[in-house]
N, C-alpha and C. Protein backbone atom coordinates (compact mmCIF):
# COMPACT_ATOMS: atom_id res chain seq x y z
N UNK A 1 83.09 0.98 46.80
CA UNK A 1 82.54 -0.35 46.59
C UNK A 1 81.67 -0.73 47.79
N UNK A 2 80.62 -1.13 47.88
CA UNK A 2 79.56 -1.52 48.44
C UNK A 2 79.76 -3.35 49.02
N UNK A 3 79.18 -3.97 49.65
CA UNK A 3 79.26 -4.91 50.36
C UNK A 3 77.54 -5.65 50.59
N UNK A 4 77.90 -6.64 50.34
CA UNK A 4 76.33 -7.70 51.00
C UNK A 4 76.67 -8.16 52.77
N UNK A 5 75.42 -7.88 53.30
CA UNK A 5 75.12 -8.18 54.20
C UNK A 5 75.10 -9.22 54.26
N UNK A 6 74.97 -10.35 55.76
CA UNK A 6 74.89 -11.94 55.74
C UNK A 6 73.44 -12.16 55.22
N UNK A 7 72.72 -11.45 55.44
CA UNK A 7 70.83 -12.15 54.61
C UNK A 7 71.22 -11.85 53.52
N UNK A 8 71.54 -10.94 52.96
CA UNK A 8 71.67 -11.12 51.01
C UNK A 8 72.92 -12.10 50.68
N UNK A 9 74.21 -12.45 51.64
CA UNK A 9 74.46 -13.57 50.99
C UNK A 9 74.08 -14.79 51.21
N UNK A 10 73.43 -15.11 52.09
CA UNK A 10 72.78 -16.32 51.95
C UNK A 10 71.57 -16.42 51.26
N UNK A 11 70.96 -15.22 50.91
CA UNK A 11 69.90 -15.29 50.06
C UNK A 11 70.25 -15.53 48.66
N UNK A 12 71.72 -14.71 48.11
CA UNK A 12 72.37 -15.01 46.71
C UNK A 12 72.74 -16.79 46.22
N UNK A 13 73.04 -17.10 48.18
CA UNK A 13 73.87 -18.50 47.40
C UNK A 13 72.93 -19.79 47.19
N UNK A 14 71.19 -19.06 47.16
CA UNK A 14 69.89 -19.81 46.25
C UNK A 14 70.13 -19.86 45.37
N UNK A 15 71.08 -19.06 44.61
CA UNK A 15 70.98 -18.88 43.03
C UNK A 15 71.70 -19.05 42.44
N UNK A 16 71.48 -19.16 40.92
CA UNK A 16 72.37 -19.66 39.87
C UNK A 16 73.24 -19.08 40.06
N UNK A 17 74.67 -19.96 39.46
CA UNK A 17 75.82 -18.72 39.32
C UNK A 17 75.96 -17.50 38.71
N UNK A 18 74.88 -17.19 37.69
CA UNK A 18 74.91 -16.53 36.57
C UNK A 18 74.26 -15.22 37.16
N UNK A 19 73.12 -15.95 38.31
CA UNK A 19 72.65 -14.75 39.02
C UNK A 19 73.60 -14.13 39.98
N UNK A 20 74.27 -14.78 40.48
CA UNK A 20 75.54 -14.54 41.54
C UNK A 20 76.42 -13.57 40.92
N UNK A 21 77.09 -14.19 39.93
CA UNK A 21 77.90 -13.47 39.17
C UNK A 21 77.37 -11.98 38.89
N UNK A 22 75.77 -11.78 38.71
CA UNK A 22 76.12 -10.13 37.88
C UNK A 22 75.20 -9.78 39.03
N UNK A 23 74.98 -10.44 40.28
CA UNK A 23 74.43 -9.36 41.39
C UNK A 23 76.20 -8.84 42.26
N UNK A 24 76.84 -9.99 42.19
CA UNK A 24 78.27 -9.85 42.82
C UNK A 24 79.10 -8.44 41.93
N UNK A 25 79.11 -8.70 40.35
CA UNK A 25 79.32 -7.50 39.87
C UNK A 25 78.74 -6.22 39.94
N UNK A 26 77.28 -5.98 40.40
CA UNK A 26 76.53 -4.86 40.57
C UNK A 26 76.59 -4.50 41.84
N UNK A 27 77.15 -5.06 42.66
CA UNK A 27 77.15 -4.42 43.91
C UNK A 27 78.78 -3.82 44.06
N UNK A 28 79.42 -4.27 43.04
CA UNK A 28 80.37 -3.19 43.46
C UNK A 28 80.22 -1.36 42.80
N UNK A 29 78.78 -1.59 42.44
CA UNK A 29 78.85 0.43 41.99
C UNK A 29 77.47 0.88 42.61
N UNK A 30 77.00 -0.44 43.12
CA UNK A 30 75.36 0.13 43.60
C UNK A 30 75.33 -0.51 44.96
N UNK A 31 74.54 0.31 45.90
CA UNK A 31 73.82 -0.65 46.98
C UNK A 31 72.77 -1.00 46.97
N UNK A 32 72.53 -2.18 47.52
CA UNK A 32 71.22 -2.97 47.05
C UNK A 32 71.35 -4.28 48.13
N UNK A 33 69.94 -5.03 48.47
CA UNK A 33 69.80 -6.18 49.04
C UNK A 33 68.97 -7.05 48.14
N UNK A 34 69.50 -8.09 48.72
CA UNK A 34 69.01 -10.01 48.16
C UNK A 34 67.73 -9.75 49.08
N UNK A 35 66.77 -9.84 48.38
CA UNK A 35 65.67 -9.82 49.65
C UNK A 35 65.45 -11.69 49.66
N UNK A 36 65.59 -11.89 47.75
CA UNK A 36 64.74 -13.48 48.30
C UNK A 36 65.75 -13.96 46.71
N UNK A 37 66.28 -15.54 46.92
CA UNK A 37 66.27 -16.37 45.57
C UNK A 37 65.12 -17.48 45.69
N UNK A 38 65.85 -18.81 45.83
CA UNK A 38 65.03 -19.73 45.67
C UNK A 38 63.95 -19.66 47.42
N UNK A 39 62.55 -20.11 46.67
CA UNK A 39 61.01 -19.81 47.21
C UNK A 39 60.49 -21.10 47.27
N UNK A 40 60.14 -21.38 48.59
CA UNK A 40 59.39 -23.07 48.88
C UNK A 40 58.36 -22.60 48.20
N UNK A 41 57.35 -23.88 47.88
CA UNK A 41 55.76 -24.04 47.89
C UNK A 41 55.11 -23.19 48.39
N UNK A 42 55.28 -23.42 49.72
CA UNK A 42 54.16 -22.69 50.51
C UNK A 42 54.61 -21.33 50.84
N UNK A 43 55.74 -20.61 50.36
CA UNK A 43 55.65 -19.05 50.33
C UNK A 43 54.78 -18.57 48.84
N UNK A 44 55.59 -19.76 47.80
CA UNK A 44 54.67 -19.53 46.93
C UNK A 44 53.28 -19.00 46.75
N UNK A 45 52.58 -20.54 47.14
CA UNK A 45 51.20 -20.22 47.35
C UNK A 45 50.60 -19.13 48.03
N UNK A 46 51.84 -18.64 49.23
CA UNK A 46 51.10 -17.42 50.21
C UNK A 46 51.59 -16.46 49.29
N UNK A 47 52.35 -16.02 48.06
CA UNK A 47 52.23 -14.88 47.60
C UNK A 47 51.31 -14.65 46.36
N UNK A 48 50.69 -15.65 46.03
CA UNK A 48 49.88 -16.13 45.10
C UNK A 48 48.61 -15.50 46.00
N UNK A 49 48.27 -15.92 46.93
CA UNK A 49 46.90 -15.74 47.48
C UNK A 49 46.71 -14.44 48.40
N UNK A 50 48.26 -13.81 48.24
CA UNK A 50 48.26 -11.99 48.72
C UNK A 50 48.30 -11.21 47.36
N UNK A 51 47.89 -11.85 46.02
CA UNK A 51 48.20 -11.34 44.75
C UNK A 51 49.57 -10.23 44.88
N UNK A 52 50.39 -11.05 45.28
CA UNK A 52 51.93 -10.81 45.17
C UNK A 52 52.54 -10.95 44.13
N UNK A 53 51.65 -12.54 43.45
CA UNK A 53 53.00 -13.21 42.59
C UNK A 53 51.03 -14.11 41.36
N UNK A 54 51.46 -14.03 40.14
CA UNK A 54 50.22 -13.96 39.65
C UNK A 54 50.94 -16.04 39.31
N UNK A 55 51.93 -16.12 39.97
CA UNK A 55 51.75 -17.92 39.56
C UNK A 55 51.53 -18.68 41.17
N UNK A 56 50.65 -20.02 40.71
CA UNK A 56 50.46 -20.14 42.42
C UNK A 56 51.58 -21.41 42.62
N UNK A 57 52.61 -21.77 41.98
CA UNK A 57 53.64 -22.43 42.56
C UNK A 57 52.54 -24.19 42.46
N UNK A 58 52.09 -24.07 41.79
CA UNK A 58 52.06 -25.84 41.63
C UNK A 58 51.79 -25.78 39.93
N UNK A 59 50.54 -25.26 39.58
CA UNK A 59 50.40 -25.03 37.64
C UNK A 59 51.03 -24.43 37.26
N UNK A 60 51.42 -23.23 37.78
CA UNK A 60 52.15 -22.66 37.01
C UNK A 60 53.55 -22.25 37.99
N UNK A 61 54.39 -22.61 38.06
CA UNK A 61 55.23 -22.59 39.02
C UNK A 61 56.76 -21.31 38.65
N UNK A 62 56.66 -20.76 39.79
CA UNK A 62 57.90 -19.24 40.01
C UNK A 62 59.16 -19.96 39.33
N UNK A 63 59.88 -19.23 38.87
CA UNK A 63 61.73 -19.39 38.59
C UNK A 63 62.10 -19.73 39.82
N UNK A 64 61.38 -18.87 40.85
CA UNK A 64 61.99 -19.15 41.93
C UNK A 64 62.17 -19.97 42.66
N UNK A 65 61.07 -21.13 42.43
CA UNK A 65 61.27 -22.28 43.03
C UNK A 65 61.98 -23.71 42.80
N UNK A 66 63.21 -23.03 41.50
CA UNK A 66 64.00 -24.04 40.84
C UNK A 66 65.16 -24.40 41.78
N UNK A 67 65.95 -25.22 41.77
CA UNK A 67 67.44 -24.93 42.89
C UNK A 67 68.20 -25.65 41.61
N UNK A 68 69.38 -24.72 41.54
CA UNK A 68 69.10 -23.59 42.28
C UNK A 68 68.21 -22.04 41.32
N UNK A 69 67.96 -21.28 42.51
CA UNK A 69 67.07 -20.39 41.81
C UNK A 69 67.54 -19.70 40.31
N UNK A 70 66.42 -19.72 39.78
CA UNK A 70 66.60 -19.03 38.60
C UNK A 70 66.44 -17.87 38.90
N UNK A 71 65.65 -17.16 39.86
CA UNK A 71 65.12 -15.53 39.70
C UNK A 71 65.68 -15.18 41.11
N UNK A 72 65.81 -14.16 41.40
CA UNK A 72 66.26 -12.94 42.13
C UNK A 72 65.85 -11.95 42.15
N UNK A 73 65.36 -11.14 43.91
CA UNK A 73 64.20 -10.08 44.31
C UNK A 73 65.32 -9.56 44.71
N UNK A 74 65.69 -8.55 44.23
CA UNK A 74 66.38 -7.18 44.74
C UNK A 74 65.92 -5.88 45.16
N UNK A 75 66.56 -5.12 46.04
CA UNK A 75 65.88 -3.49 46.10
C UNK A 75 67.20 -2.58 46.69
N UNK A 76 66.83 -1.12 45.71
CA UNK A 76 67.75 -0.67 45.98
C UNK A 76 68.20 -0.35 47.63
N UNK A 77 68.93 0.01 48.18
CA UNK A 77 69.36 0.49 49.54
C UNK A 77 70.02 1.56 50.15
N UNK A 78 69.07 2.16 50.49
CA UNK A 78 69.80 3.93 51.23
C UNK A 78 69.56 3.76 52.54
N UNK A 79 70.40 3.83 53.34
CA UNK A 79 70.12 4.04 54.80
C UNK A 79 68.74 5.50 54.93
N UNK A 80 67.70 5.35 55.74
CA UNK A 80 67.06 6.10 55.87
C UNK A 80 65.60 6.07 54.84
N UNK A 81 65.64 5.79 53.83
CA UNK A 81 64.91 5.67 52.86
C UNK A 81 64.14 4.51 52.47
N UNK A 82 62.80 4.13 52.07
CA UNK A 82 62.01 3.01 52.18
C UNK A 82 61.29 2.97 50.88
N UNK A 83 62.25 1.94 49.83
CA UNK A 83 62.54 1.37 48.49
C UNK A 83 60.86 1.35 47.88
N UNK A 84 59.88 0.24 48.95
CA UNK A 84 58.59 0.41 48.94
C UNK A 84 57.63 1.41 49.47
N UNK A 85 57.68 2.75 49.21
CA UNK A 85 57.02 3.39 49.93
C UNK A 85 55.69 3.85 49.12
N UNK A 86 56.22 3.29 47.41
CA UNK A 86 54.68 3.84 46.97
C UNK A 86 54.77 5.10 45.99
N UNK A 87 55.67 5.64 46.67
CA UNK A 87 56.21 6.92 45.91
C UNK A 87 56.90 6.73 44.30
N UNK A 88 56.09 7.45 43.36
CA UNK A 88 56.65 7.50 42.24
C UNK A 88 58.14 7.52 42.51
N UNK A 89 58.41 8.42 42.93
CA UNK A 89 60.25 8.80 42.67
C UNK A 89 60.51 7.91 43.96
N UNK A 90 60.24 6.94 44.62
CA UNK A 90 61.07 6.00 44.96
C UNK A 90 61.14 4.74 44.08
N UNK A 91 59.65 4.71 42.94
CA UNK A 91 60.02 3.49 42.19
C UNK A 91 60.96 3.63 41.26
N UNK A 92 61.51 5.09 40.77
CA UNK A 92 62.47 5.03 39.85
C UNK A 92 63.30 4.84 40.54
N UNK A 93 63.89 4.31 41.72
CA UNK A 93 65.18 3.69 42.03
C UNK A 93 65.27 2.44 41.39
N UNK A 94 64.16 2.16 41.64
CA UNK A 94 64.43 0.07 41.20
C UNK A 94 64.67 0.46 39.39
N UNK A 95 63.89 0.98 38.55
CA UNK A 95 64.18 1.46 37.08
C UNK A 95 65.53 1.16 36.71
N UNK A 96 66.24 2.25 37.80
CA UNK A 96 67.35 2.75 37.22
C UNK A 96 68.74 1.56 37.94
N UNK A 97 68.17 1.36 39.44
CA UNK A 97 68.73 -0.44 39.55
C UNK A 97 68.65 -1.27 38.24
N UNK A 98 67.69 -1.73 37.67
CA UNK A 98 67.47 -2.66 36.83
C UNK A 98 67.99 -2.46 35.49
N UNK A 99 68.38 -1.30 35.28
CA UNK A 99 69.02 -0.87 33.87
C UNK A 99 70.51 -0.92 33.94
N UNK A 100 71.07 -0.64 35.69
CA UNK A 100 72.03 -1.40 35.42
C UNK A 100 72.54 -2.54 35.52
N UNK A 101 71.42 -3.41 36.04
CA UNK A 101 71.68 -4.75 35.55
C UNK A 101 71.52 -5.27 34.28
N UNK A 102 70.89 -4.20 33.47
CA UNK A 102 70.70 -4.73 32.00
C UNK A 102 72.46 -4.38 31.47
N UNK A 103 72.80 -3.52 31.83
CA UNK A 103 74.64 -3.45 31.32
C UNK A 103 75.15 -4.39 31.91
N UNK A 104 75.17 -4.32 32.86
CA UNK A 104 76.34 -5.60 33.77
C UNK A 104 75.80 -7.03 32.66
N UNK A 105 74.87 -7.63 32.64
CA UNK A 105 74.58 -8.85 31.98
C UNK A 105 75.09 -8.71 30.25
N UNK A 106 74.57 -7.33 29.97
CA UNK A 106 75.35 -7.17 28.74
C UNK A 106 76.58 -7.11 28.37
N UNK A 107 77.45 -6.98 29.20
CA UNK A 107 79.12 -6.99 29.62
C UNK A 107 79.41 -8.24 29.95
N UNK A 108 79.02 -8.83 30.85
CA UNK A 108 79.34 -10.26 31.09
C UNK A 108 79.08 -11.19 29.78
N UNK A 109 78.20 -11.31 29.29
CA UNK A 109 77.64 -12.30 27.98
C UNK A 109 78.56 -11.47 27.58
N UNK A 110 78.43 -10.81 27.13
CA UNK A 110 80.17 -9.88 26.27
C UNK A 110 81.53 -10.87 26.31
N UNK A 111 82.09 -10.88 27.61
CA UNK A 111 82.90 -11.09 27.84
C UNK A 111 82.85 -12.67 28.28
N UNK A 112 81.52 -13.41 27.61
CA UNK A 112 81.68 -14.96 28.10
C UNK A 112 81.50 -15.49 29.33
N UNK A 113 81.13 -14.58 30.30
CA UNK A 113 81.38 -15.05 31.75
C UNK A 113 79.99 -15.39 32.14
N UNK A 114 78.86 -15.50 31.69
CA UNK A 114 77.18 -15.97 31.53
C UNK A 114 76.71 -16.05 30.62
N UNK A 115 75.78 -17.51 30.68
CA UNK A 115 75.16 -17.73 29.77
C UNK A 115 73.61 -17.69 29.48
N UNK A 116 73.32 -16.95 29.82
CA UNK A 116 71.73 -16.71 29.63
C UNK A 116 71.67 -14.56 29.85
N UNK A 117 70.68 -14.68 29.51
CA UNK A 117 70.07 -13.22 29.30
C UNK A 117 69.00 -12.82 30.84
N UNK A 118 68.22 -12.52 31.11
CA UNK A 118 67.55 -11.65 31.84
C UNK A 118 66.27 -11.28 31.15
N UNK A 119 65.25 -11.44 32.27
CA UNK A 119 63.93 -10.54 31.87
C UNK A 119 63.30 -9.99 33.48
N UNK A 120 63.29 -9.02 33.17
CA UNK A 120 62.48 -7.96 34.78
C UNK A 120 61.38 -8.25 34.78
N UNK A 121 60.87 -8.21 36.06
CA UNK A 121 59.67 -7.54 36.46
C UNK A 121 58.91 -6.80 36.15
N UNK A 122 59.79 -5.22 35.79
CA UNK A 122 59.00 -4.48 35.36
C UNK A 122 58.94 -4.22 34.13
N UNK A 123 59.31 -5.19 33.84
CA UNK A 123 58.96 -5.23 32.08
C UNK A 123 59.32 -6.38 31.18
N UNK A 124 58.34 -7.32 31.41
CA UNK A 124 58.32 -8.55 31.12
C UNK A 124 58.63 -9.20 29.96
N UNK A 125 58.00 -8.18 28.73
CA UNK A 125 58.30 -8.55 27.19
C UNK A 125 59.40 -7.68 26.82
N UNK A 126 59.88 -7.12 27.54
CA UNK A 126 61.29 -6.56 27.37
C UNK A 126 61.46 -6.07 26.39
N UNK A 127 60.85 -4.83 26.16
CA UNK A 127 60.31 -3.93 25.16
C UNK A 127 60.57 -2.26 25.32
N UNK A 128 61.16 -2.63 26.27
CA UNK A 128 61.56 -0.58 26.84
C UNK A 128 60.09 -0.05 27.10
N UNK A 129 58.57 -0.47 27.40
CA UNK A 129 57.76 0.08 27.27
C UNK A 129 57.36 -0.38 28.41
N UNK A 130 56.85 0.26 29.64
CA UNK A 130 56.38 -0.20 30.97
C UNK A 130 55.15 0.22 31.25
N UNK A 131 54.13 0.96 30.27
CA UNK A 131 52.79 0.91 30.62
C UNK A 131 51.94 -0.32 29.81
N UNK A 132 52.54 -1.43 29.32
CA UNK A 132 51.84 -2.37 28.89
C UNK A 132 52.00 -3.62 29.68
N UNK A 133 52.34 -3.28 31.24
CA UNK A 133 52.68 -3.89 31.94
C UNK A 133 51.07 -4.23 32.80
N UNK A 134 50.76 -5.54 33.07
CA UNK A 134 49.61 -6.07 33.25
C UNK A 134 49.71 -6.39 35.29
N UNK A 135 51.25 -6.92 35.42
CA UNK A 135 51.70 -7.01 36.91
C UNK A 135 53.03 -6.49 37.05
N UNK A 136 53.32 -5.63 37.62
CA UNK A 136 54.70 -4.68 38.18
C UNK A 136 55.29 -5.91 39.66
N UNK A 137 56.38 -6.28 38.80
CA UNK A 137 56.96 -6.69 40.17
C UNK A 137 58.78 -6.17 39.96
N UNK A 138 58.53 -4.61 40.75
CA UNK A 138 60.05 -4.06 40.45
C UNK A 138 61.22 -5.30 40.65
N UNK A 139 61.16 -5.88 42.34
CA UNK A 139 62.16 -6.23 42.61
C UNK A 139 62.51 -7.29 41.68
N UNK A 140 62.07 -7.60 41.32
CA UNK A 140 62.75 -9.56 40.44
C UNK A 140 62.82 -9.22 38.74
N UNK A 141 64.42 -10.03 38.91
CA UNK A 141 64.86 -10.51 37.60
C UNK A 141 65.42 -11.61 37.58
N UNK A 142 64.86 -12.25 36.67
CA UNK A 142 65.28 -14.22 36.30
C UNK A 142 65.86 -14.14 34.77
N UNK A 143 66.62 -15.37 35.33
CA UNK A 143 67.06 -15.76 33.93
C UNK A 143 66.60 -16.57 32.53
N UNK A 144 67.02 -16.24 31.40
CA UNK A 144 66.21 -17.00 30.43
C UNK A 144 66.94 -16.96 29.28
């Protein structure tokens, strides 16, 4: 069983319970960090204007900037190894991260313990199909 660091839990306790709940359940079979929940304005806007994030946080405004947060930036974690490096076969870590958050949420709503569903980053219309993807943002999944 795996463990959060003090920045991923204070980064978790931005977020809904629902997000809490199935990042708290996924970290006991995976390692992984909270990079970010809930997002002021003005990170907003600065990831908007590094075409980070395709909403600029006033018209069209992030999950993330709800409180508490609706969305959650995760990445997987290997000592030694660098999640963003660019490398095809380092982005299938986050893939195969994110699929098992698609079980864990499917187990929980199972079992009553959350009430909302999930949509990724990397695959927005949630379609099993990731080349009709217009913006790739591995790390984040929000609720809906």
């Amino acid at each position: 069983m795996y463990n959060f660091g003090y920045k991923s839990k204070s980064r978790l306790d931005t977020c809904h319970p629902d997000i809490r709940l199935i990042c708290n359940e996924l970290i006991k079979i995976y390692d992984f960090s909270v990079l970010e929940g809930h997002r002021s304005l003005e990170t907003q806007a600065r990831y908007f204007a590094e075409g980070k994030s395709t909403l600029d946080g006033v018209n069209m405004k992030s999950r993330h900037q709800s409180s508490p947060s609706m969305a959650v930036d995760i990445m997987p974690w290997k000592k030694g190894t660098n999640a963003f490096s660019g490398h095809e076969k380092d982005d299938r870590r986050f893939y195969m991260m994110m699929g098992m958050v698609k079980a864990v949420v499917a187990r929980l709503k199972e079992e009553g313990k959350i009430t909302h569903s999930v949509r990724f980053g990397l695959d927005w219309d949630g379609d099993d199909t990731f080349r009709d993807q217009t913006f790739d943002d591995l790390p984040h999944f929000e609720l809906v």
